[in-house]
C-alpha atoms as a PDB file:
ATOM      1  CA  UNK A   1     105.459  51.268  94.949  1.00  0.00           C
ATOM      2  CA  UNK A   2     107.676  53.999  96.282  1.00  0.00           C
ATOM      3  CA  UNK A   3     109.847  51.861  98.779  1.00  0.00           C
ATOM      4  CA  UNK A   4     109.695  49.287  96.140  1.00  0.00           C
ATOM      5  CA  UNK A   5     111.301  51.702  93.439  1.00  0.00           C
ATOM      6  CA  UNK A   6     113.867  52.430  96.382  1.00  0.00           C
ATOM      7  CA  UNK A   7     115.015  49.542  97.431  1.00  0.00           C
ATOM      8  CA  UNK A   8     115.590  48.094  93.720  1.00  0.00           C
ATOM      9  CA  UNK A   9     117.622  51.349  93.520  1.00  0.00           C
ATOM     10  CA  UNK A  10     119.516  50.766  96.875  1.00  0.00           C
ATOM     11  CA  UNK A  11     119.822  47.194  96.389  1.00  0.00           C
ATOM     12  CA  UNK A  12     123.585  45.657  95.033  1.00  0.00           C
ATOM     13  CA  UNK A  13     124.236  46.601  91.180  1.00  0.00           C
ATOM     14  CA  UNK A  14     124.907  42.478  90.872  1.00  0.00           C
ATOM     15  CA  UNK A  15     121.277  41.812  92.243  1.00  0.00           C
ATOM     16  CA  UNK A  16     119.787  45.207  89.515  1.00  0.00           C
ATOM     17  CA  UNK A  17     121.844  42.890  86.838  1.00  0.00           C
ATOM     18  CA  UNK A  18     120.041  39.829  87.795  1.00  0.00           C
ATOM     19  CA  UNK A  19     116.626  41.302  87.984  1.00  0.00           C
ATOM     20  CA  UNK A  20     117.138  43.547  84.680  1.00  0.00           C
ATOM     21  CA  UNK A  21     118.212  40.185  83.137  1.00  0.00           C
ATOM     22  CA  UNK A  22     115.635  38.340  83.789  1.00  0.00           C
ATOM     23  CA  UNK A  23     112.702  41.349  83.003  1.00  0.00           C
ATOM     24  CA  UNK A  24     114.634  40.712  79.430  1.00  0.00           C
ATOM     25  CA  UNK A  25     113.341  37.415  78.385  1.00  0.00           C
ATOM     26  CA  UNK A  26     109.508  38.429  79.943  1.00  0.00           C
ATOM     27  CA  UNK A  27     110.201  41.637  77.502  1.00  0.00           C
ATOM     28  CA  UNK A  28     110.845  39.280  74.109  1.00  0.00           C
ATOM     29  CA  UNK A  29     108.618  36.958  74.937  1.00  0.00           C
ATOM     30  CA  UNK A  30     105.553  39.375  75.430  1.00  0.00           C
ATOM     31  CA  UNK A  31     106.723  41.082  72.331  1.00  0.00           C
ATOM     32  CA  UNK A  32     106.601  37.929  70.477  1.00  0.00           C
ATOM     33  CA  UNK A  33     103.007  37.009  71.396  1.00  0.00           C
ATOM     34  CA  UNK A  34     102.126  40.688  70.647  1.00  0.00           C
ATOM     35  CA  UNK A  35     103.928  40.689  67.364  1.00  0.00           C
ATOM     36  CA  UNK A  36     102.449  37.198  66.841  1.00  0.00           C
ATOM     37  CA  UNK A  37      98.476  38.225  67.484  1.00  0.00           C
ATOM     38  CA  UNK A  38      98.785  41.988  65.628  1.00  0.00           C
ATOM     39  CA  UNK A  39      99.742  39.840  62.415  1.00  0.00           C
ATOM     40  CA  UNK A  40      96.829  37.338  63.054  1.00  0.00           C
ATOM     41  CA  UNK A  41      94.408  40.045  63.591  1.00  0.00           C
ATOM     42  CA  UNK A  42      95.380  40.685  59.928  1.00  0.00           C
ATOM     43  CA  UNK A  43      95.366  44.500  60.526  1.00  0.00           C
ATOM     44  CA  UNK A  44      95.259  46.127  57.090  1.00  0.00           C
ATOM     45  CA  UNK A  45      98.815  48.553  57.953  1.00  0.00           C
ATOM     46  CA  UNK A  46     101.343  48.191  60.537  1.00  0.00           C
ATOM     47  CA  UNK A  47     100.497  49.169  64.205  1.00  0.00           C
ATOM     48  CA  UNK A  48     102.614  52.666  64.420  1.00  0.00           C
ATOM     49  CA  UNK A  49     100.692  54.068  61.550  1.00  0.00           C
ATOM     50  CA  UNK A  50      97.422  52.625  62.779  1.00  0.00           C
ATOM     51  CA  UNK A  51      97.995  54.279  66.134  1.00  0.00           C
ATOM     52  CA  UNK A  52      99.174  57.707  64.904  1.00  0.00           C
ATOM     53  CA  UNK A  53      96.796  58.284  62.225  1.00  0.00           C
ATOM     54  CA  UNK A  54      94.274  60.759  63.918  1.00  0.00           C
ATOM     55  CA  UNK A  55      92.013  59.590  61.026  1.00  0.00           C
ATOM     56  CA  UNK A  56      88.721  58.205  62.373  1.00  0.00           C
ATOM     57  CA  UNK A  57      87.211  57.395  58.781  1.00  0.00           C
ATOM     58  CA  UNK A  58      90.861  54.938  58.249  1.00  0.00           C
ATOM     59  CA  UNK A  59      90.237  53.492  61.521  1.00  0.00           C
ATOM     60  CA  UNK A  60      86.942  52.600  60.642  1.00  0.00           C
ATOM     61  CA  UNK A  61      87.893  51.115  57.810  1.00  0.00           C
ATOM     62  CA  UNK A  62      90.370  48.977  58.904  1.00  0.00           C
ATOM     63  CA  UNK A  63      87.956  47.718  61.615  1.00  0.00           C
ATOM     64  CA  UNK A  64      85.692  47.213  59.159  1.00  0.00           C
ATOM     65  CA  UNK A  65      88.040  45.338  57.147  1.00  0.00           C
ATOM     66  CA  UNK A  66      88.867  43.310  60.085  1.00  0.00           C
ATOM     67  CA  UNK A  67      85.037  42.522  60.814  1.00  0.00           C
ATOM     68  CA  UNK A  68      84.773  40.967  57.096  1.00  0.00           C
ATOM     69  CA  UNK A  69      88.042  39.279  57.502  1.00  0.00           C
ATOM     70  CA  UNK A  70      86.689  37.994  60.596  1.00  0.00           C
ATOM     71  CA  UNK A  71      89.542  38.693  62.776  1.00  0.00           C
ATOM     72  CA  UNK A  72      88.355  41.523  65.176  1.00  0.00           C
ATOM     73  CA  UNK A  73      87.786  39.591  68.090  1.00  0.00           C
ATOM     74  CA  UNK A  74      91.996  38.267  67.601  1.00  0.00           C
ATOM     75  CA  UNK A  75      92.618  41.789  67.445  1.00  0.00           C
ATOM     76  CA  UNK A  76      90.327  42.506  70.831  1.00  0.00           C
ATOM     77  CA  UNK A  77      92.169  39.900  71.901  1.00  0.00           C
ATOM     78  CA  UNK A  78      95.568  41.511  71.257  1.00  0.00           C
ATOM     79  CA  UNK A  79      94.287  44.767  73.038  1.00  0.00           C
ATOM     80  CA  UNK A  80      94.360  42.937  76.462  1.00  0.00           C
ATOM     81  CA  UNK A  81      98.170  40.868  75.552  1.00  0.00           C
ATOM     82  CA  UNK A  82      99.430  44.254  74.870  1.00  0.00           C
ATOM     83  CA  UNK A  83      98.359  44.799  79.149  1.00  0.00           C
ATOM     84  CA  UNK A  84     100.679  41.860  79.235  1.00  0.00           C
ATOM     85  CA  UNK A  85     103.711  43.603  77.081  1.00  0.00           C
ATOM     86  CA  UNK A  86     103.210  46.899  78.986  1.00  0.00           C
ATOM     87  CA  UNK A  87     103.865  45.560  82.097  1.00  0.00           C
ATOM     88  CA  UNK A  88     107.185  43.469  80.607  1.00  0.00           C
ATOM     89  CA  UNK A  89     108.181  47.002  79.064  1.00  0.00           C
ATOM     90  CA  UNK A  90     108.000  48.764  82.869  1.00  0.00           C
ATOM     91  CA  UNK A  91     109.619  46.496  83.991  1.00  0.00           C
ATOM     92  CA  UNK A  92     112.219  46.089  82.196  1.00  0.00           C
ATOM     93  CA  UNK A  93     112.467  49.904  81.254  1.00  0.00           C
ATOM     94  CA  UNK A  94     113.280  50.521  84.876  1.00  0.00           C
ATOM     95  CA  UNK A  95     115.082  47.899  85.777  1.00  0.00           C
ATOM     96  CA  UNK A  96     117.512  48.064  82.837  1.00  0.00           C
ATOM     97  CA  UNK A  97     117.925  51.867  82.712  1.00  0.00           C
ATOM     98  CA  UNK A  98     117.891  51.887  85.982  1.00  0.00           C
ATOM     99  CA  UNK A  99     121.051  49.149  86.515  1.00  0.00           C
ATOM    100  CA  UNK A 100     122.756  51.729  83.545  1.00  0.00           C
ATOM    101  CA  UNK A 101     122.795  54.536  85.479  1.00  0.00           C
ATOM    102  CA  UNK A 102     124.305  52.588  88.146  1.00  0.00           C
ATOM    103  CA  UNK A 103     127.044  51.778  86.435  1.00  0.00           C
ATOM    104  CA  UNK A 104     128.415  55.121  85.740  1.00  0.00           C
ATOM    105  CA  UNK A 105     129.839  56.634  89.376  1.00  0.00           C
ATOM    106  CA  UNK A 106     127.241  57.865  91.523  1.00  0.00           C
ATOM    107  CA  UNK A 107     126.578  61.453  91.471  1.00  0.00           C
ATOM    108  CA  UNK A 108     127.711  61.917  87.768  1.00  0.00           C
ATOM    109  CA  UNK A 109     125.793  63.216  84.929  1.00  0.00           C
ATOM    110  CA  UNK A 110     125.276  59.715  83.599  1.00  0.00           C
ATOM    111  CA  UNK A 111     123.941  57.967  86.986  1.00  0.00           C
ATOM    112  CA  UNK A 112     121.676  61.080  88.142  1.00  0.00           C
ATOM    113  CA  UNK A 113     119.790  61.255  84.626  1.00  0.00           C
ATOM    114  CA  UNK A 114     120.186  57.779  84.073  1.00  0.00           C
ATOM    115  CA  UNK A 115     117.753  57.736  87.714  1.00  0.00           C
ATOM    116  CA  UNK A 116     115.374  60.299  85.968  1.00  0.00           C
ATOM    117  CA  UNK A 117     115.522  58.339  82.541  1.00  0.00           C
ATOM    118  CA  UNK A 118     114.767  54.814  83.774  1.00  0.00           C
ATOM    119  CA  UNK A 119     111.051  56.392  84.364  1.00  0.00           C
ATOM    120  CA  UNK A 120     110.903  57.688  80.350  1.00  0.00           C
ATOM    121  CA  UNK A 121     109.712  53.343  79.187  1.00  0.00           C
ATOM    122  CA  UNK A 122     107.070  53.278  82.243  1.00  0.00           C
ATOM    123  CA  UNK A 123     105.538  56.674  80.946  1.00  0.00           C
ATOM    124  CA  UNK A 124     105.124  55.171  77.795  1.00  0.00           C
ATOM    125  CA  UNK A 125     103.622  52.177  79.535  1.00  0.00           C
ATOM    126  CA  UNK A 126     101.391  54.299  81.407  1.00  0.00           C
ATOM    127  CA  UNK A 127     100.205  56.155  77.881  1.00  0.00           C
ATOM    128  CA  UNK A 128     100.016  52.724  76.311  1.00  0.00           C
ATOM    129  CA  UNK A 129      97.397  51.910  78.848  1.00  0.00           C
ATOM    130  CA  UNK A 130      95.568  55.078  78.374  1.00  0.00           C
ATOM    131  CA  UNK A 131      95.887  54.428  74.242  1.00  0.00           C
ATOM    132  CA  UNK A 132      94.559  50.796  75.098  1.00  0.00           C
ATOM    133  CA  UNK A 133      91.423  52.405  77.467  1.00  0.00           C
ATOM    134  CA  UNK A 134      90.659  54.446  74.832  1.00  0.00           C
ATOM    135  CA  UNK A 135      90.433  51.954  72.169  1.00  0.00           C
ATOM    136  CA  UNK A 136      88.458  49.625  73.803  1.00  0.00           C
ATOM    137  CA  UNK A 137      85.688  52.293  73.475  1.00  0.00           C
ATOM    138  CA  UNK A 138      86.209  52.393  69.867  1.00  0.00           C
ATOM    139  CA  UNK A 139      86.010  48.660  69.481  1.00  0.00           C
ATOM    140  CA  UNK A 140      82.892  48.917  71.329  1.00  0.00           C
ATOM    141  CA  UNK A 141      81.283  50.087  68.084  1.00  0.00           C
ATOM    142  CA  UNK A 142      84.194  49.587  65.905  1.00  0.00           C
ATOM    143  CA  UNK A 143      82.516  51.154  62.525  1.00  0.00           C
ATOM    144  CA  UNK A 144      80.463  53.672  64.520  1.00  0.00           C
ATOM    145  CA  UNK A 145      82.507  55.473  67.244  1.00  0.00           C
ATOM    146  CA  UNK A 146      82.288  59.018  67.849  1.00  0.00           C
ATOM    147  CA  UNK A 147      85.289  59.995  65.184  1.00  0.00           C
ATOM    148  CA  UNK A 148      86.320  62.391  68.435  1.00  0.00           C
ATOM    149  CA  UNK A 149      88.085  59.396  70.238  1.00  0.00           C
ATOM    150  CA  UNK A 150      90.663  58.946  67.341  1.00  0.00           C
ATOM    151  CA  UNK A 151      92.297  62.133  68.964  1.00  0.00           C
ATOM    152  CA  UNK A 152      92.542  61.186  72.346  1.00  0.00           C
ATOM    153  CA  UNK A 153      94.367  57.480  71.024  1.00  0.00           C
ATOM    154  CA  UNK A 154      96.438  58.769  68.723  1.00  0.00           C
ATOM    155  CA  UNK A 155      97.823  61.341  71.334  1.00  0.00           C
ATOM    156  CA  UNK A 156      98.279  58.936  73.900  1.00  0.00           C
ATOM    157  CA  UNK A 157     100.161  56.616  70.862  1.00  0.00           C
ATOM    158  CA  UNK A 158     102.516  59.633  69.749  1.00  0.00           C
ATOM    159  CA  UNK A 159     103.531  60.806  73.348  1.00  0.00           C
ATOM    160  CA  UNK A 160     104.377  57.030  73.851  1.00  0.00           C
ATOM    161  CA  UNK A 161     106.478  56.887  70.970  1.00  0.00           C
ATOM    162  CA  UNK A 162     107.881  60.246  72.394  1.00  0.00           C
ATOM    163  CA  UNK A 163     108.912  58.689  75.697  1.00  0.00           C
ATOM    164  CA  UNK A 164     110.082  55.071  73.553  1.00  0.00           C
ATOM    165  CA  UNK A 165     112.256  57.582  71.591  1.00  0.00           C
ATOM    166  CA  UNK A 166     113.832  59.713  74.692  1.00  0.00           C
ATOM    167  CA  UNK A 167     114.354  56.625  76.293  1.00  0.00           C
ATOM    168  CA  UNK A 168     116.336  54.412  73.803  1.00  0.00           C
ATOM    169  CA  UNK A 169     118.303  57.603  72.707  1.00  0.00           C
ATOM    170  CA  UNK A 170     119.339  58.006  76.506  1.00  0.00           C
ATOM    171  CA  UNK A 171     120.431  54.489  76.592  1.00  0.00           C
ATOM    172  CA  UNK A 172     122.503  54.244  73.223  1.00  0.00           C
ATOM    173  CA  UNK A 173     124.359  57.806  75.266  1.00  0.00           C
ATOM    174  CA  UNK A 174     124.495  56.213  78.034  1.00  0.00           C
ATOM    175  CA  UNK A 175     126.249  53.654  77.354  1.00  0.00           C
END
């Protein structure tokens, strides 16, 4: 993964362009199919709140509201698309930031943090996965899990959020 990381980064700003274009469309499209499956699941509020609410009785609520609806296995199902959006968003995270950076001269302000930046969308990846890991414990018994895993998600969903934020603020300055 290291050399891999490296030689994107060594490799010809015109070949970073072509490979940050094309994570783009894999980006949308897994964010469409996302988008498209959190609405079928017919989640009672939208995602962000669902995810930050460190409130275990909500969460069972909504699962239970789910259950009666009977749309928790399309949200279950969701859980493992979103592996398939997380892996779009590293990718294109570091490809896209990284190609940024590389377009400012090299050793300036903008190119060395743009290097340190491009990692801020694949941290929130990595939480993301943690958030998902997490859930699928919850789901296990979705109106009877140990209230004490609502912190652990919710923690891994705000610090992803935290490095989503840092990282589209660095790219609206950076550019």
């Amino acid at each position: 993964m290291v050399q891999l990381i490296k030689n994107y980064r060594n490799s010809k700003t015109t070949t970073q362009g072509f490979i940050a274009l094309f994570s783009l469309p894999l980006y949308f499209l897994s964010s469409f199919f996302l988008e498209k499956s959190y609405a079928l699941s017919k989640f009672p509020v939208p995602y962000f709140e669902q995810q930050t609410s460190f409130d275990a009785a909500k969460m069972k609520e909504w699962f239970a509201f789910m259950m009666q609806e009977d749309t928790l296995g399309v949200y279950i199902k969701t859980q493992f698309i979103d592996f398939a959006f997380i892996t779009a968003v590293i990718l294109a995270g570091f490809t896209v930031w990284t190609f940024i950076s590389n377009l400012h001269p090299q050793s300036s302000f903008f190119n060395n943090w743009g290097q340190k930046f491009a990692f801020a969308l694949p941290l929130a990846g990595l939480f993301d996965v943690l958030e998902n890991i997490v859930s699928f414990f919850m789901l296990a018994q979705p109106v009877d899990f140990s209230n004490f895993l609502v912190f652990p998600y919710s923690l891994f969903a705000v610090i992803k959020f935290g490095f989503w934020s840092i990282a589209l603020l660095w790219i609206i300055v950076s550019l």
